[in-house]
PDB file of N, CA and C in Angstrom:
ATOM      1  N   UNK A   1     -12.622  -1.877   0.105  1.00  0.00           N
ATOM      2  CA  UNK A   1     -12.371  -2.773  -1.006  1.00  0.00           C
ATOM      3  C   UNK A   1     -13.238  -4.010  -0.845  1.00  0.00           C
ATOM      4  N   UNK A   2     -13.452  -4.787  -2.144  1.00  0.00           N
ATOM      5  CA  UNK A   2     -14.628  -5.930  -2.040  1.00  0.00           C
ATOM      6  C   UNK A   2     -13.425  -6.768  -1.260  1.00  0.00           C
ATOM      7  N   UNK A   3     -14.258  -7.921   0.210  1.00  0.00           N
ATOM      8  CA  UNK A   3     -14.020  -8.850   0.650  1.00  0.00           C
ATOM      9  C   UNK A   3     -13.419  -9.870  -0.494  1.00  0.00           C
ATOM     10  N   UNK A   4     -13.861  -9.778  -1.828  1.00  0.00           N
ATOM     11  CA  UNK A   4     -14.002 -11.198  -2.709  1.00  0.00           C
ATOM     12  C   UNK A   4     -12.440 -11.326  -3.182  1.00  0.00           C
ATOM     13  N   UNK A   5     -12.090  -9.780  -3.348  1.00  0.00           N
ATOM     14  CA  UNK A   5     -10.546  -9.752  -4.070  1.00  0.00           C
ATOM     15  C   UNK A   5      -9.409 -10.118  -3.561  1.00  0.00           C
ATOM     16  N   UNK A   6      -9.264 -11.260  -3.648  1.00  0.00           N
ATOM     17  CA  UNK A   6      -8.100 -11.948  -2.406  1.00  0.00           C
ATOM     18  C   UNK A   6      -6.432 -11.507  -3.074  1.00  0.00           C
ATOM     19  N   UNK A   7      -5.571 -10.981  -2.099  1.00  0.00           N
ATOM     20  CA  UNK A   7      -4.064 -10.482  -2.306  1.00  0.00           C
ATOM     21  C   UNK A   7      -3.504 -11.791  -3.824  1.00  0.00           C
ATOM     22  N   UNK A   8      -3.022 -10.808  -4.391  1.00  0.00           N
ATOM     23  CA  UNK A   8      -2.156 -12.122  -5.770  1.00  0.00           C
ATOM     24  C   UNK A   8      -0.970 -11.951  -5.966  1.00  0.00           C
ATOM     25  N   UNK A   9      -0.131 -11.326  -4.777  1.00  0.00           N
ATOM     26  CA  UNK A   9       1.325 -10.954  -5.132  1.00  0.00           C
ATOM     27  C   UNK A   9       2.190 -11.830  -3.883  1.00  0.00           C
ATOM     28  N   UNK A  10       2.976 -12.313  -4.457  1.00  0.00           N
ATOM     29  CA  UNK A  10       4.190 -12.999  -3.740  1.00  0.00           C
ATOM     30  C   UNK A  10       4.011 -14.606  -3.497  1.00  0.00           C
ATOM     31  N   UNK A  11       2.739 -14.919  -4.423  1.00  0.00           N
ATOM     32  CA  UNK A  11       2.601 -16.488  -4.064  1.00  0.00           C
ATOM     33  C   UNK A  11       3.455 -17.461  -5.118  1.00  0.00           C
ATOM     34  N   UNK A  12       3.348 -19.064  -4.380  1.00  0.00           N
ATOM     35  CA  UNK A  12       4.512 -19.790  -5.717  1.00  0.00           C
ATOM     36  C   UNK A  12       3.178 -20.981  -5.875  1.00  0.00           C
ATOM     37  N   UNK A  13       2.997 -21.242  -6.781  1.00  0.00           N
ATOM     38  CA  UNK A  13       3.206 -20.398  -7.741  1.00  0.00           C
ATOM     39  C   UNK A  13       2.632 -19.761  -8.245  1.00  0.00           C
ATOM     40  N   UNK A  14       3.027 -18.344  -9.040  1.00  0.00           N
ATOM     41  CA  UNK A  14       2.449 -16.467  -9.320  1.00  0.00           C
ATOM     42  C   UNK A  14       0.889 -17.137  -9.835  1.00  0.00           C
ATOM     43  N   UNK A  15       0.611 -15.894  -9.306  1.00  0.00           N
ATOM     44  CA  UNK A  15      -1.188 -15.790  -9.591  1.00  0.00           C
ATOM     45  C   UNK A  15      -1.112 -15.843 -11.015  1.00  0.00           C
ATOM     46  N   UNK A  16      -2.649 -16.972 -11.682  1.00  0.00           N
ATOM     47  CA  UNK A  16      -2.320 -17.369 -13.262  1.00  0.00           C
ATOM     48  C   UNK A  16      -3.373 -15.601 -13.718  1.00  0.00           C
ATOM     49  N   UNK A  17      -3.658 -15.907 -15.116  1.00  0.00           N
ATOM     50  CA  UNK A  17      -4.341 -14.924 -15.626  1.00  0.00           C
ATOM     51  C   UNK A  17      -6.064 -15.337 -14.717  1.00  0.00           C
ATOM     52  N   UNK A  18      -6.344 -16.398 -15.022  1.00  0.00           N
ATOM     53  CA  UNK A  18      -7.616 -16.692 -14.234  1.00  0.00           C
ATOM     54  C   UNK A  18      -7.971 -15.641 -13.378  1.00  0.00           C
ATOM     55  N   UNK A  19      -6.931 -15.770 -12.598  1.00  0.00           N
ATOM     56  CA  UNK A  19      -7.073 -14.788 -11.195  1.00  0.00           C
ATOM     57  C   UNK A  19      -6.978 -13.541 -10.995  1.00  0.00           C
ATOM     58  N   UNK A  20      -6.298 -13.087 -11.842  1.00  0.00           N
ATOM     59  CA  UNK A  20      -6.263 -11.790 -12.373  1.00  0.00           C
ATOM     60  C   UNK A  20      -7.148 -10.853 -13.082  1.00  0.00           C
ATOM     61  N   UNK A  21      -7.794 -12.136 -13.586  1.00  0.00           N
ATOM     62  CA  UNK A  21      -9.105 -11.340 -14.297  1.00  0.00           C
ATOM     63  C   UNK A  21     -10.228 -11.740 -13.329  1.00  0.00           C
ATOM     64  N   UNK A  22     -10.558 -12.590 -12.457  1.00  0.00           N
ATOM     65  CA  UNK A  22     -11.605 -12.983 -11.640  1.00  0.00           C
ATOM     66  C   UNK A  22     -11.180 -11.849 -10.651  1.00  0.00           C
ATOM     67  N   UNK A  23     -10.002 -11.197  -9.934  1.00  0.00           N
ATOM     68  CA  UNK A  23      -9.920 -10.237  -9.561  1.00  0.00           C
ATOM     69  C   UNK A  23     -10.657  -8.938  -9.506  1.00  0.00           C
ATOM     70  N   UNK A  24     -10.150  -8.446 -11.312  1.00  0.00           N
ATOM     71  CA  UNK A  24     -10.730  -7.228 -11.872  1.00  0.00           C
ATOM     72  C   UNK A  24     -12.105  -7.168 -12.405  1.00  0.00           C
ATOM     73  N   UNK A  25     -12.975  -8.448 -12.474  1.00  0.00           N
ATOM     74  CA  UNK A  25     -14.106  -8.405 -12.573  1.00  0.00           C
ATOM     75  C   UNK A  25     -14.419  -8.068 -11.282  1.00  0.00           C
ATOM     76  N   UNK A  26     -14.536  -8.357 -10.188  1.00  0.00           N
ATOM     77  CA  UNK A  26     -15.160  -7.898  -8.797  1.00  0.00           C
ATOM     78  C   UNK A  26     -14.550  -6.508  -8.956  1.00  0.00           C
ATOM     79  N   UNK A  27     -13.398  -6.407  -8.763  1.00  0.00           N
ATOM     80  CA  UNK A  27     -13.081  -5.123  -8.919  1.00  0.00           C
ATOM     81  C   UNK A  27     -14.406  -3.706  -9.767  1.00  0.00           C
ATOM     82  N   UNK A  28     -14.378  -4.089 -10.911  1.00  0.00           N
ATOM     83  CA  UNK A  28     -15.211  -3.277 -11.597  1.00  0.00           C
ATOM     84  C   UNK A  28     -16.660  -3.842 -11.346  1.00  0.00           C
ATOM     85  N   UNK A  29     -17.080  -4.715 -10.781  1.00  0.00           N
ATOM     86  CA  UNK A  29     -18.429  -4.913 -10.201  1.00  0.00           C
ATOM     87  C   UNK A  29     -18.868  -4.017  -9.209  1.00  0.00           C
ATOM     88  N   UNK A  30     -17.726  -3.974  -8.431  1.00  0.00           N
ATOM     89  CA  UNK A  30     -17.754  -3.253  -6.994  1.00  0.00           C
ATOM     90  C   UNK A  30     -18.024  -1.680  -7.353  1.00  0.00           C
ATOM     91  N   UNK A  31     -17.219  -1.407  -8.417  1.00  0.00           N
ATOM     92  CA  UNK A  31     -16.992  -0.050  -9.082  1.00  0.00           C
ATOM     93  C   UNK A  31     -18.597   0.472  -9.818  1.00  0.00           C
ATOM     94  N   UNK A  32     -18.695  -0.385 -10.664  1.00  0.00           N
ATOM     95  CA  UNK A  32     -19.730  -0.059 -11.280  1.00  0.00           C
ATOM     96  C   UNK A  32     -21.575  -0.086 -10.598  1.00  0.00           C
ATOM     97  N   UNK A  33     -21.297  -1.287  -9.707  1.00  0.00           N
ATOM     98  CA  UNK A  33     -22.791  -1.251  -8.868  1.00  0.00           C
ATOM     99  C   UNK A  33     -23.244  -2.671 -10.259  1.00  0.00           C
ATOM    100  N   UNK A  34     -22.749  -2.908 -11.171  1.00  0.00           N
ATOM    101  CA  UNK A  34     -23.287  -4.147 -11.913  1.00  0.00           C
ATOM    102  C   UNK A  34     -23.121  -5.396 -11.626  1.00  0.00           C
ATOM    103  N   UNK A  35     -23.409  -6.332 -11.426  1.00  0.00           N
ATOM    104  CA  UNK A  35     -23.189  -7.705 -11.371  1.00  0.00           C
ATOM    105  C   UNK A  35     -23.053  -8.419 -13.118  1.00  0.00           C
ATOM    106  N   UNK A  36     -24.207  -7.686 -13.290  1.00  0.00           N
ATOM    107  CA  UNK A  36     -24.156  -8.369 -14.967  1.00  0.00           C
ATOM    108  C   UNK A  36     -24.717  -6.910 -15.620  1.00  0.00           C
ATOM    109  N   UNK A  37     -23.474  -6.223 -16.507  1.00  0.00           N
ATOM    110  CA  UNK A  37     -24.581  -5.091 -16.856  1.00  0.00           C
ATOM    111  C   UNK A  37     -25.562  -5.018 -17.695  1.00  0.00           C
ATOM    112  N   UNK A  38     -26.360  -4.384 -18.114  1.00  0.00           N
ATOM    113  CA  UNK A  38     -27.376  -4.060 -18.822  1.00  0.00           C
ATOM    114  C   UNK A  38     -26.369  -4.230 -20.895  1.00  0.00           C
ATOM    115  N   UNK A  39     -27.091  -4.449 -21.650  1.00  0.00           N
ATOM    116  CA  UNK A  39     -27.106  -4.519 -23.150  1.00  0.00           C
ATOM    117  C   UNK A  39     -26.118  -3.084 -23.496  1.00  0.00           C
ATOM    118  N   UNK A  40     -26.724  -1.766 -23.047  1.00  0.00           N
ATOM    119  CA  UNK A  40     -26.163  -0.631 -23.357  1.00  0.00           C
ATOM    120  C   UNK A  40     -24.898  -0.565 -22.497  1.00  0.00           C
ATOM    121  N   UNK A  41     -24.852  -1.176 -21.513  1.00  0.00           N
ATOM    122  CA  UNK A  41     -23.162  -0.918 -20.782  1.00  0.00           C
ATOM    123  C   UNK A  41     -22.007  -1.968 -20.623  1.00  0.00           C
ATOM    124  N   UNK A  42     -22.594  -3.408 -21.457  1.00  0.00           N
ATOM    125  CA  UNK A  42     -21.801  -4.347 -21.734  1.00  0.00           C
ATOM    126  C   UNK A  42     -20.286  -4.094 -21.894  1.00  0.00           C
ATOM    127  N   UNK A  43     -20.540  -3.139 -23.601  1.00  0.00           N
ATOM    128  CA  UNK A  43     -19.588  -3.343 -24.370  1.00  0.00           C
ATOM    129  C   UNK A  43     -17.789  -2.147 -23.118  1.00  0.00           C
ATOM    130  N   UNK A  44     -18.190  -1.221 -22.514  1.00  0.00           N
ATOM    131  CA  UNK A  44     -17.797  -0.191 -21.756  1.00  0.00           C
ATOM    132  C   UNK A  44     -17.367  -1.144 -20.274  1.00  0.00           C
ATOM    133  N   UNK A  45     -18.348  -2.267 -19.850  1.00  0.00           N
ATOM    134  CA  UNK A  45     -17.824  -2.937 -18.763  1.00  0.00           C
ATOM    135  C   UNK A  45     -16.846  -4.028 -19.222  1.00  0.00           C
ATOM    136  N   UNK A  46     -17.092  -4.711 -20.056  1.00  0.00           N
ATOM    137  CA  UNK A  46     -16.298  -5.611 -20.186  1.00  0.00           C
ATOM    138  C   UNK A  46     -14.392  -5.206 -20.561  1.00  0.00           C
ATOM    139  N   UNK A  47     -14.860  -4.050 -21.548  1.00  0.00           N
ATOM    140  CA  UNK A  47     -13.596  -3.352 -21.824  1.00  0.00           C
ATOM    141  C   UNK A  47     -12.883  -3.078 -20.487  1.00  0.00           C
ATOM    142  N   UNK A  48     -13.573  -2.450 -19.559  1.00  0.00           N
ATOM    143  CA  UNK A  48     -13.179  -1.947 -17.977  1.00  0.00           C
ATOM    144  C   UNK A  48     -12.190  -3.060 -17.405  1.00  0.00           C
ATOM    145  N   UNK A  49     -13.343  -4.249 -17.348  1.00  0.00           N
ATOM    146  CA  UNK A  49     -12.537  -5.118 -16.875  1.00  0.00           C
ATOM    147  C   UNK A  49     -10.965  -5.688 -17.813  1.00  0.00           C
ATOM    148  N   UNK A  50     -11.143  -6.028 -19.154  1.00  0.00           N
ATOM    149  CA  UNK A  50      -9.657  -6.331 -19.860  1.00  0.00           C
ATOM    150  C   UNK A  50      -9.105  -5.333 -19.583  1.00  0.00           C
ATOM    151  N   UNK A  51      -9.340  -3.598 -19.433  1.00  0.00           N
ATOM    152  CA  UNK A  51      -8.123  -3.075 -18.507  1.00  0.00           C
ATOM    153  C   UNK A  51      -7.679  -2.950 -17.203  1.00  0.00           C
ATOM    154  N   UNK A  52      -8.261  -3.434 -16.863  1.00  0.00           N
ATOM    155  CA  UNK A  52      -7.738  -3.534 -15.323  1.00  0.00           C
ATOM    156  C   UNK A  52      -7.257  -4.756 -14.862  1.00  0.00           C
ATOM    157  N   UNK A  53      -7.461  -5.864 -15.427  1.00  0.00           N
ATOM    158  CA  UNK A  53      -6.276  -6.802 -15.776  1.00  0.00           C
ATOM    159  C   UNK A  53      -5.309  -6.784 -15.955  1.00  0.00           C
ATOM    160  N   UNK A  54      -5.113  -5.871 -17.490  1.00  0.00           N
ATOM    161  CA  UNK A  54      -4.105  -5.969 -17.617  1.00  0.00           C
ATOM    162  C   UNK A  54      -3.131  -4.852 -17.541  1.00  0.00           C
ATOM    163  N   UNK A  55      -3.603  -3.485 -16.490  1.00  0.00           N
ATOM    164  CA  UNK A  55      -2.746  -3.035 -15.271  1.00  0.00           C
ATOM    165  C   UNK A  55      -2.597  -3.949 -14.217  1.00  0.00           C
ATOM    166  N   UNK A  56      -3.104  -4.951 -13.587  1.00  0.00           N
ATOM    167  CA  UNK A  56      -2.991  -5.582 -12.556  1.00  0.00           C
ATOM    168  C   UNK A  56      -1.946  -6.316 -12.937  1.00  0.00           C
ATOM    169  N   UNK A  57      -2.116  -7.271 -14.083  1.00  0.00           N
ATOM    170  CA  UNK A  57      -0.782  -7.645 -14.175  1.00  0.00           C
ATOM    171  C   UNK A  57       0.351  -7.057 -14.565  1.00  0.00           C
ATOM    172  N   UNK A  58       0.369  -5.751 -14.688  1.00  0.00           N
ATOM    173  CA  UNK A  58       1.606  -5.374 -15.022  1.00  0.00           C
ATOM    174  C   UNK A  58       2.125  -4.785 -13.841  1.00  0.00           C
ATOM    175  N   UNK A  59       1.293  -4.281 -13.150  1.00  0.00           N
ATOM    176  CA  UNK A  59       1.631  -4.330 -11.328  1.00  0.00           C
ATOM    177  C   UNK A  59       2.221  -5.582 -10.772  1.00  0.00           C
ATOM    178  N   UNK A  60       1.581  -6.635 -11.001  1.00  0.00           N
ATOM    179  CA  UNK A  60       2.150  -7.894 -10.021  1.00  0.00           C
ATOM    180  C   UNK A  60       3.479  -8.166 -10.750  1.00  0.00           C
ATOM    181  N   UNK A  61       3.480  -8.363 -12.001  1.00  0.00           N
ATOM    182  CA  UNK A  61       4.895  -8.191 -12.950  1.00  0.00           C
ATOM    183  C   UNK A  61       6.398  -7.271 -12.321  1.00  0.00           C
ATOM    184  N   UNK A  62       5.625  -6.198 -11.993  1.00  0.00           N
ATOM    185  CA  UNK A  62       6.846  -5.049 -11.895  1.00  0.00           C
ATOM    186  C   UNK A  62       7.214  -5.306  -9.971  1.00  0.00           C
ATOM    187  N   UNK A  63       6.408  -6.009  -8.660  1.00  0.00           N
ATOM    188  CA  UNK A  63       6.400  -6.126  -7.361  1.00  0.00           C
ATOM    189  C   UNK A  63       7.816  -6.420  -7.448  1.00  0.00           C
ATOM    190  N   UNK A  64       7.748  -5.901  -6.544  1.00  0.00           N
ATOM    191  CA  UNK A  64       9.549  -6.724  -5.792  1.00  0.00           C
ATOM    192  C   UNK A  64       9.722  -7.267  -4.144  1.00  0.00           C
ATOM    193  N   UNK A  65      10.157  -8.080  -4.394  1.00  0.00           N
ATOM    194  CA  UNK A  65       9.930  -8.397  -2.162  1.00  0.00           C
ATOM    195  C   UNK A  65      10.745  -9.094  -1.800  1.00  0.00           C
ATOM    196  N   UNK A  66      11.841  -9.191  -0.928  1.00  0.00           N
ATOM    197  CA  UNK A  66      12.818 -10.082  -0.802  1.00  0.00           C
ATOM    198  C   UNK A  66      12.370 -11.312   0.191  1.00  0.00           C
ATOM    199  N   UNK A  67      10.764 -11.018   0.947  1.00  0.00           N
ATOM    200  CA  UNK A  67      10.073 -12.388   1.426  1.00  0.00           C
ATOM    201  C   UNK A  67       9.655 -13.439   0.867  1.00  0.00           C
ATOM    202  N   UNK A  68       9.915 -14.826   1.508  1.00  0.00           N
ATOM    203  CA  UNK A  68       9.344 -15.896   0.783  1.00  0.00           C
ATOM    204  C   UNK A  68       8.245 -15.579   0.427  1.00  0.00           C
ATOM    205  N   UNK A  69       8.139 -16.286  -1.024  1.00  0.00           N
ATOM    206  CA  UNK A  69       6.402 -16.949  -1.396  1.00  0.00           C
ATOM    207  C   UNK A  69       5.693 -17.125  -0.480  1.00  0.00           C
ATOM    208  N   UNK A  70       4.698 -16.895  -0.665  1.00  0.00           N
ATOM    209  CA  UNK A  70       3.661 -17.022   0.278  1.00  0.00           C
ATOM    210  C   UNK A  70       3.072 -19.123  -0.204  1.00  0.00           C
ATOM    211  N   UNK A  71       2.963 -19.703   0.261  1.00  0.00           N
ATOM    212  CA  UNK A  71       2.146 -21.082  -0.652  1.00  0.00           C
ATOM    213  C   UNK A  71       0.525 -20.754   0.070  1.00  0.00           C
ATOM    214  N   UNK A  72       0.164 -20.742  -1.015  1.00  0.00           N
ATOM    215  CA  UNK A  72      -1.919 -20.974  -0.867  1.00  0.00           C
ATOM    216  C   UNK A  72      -2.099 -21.870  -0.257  1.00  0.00           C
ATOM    217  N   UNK A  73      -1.638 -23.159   0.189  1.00  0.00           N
ATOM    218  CA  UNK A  73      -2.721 -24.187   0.558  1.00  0.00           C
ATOM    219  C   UNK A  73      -2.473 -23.541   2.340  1.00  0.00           C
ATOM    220  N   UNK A  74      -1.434 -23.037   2.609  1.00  0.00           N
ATOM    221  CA  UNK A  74      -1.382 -22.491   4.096  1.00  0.00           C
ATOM    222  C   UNK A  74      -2.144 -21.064   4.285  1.00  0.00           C
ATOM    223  N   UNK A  75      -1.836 -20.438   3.105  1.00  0.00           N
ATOM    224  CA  UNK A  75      -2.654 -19.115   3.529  1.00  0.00           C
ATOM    225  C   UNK A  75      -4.366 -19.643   2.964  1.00  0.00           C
ATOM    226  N   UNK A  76      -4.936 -20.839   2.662  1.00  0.00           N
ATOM    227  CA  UNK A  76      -5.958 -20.773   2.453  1.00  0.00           C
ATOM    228  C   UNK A  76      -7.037 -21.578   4.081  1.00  0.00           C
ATOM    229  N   UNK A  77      -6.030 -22.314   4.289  1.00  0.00           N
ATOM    230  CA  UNK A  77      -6.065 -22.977   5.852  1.00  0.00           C
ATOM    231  C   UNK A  77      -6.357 -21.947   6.810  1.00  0.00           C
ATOM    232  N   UNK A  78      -5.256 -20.953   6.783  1.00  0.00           N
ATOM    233  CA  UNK A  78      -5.323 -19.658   8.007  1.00  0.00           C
ATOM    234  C   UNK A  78      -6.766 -19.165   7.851  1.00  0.00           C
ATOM    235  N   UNK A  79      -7.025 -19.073   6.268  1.00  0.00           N
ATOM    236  CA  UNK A  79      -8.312 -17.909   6.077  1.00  0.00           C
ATOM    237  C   UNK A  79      -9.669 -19.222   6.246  1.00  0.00           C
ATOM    238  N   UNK A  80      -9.350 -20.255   6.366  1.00  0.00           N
ATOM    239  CA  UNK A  80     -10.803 -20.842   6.567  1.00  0.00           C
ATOM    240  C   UNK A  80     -10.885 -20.877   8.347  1.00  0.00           C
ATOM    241  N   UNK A  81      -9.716 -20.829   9.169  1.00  0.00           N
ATOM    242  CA  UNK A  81      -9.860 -20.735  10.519  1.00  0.00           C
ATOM    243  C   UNK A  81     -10.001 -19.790  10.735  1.00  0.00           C
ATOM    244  N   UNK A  82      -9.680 -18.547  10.090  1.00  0.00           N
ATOM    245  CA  UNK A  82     -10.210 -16.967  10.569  1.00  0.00           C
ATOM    246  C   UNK A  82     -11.702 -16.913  10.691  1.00  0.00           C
ATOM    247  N   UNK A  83     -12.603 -17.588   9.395  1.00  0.00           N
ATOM    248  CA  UNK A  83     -13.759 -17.782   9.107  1.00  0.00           C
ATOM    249  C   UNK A  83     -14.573 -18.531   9.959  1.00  0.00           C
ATOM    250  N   UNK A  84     -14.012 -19.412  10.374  1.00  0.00           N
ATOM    251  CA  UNK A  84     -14.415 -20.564  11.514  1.00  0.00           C
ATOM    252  C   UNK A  84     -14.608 -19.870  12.904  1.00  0.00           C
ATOM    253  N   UNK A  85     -13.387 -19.121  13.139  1.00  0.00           N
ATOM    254  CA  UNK A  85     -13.880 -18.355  14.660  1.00  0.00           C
ATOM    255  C   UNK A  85     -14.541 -17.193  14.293  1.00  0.00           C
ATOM    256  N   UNK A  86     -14.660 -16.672  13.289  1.00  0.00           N
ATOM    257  CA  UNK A  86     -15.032 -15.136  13.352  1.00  0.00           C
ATOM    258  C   UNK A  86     -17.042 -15.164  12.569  1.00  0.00           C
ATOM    259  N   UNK A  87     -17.153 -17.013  11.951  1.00  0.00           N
ATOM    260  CA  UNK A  87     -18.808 -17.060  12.066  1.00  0.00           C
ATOM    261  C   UNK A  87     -18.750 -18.037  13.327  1.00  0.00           C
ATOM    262  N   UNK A  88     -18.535 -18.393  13.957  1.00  0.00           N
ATOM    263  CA  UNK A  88     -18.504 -19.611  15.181  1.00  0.00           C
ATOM    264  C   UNK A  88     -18.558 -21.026  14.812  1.00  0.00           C
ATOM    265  N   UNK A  89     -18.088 -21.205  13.724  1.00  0.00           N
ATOM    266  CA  UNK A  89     -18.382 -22.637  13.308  1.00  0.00           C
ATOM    267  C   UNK A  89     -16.918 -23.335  13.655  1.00  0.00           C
ATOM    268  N   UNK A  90     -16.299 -22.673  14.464  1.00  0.00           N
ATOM    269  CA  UNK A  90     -15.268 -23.679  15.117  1.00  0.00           C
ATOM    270  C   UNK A  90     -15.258 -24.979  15.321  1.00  0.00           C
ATOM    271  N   UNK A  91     -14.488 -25.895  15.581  1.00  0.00           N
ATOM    272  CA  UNK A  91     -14.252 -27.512  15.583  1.00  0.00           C
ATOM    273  C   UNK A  91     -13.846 -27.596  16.843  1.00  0.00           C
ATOM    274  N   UNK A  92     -14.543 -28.403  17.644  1.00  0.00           N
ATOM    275  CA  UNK A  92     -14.143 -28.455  18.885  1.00  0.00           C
ATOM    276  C   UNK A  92     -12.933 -29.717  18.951  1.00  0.00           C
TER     277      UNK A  92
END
């Protein structure tokens, strides 16, 4: 799966549409091999992506989990120190 598509279920507060669709665009980027497609495969990618949105959100809609929310500003902390030791740009 693309690195770019970061988890959108169980946070407070719920992942907006933004994210959902910045999601399923990588998603179908990854899928398709396009970054930006060509004139003739526009109209077929873009459609791709408004559906897979909006299965994604009807997935994150229907989740169930009896664990706390997750809050972003901590899971975004963890993932910049994962990044920090794992390119070496650690803080001494």
């Amino acid at each position: 799966m693309c690195r770019n598509i970061k988890t959108l279920f169980n946070f407070e507060p719920p992942a907006t549409e933004d994210e959902v669709r910045a999601a399923s665009l990588q998603f179908v980027r990854k899928l398709s091999g396009f970054n930006e497609p060509s004139k003739a495969n526009a109209e077929a990618f873009h459609r791709a992506v408004d559906e897979v949105a909006a299965v994604a959100r009807n997935l994150l809609d229907s989740l169930v989990t009896q664990a706390e929310p997750r809050n972003r500003e901590i899971e975004a902390e963890r993932a910049r120190l994962r990044n920090a030791k794992r390119f070496g740009l650690a803080e001494d």
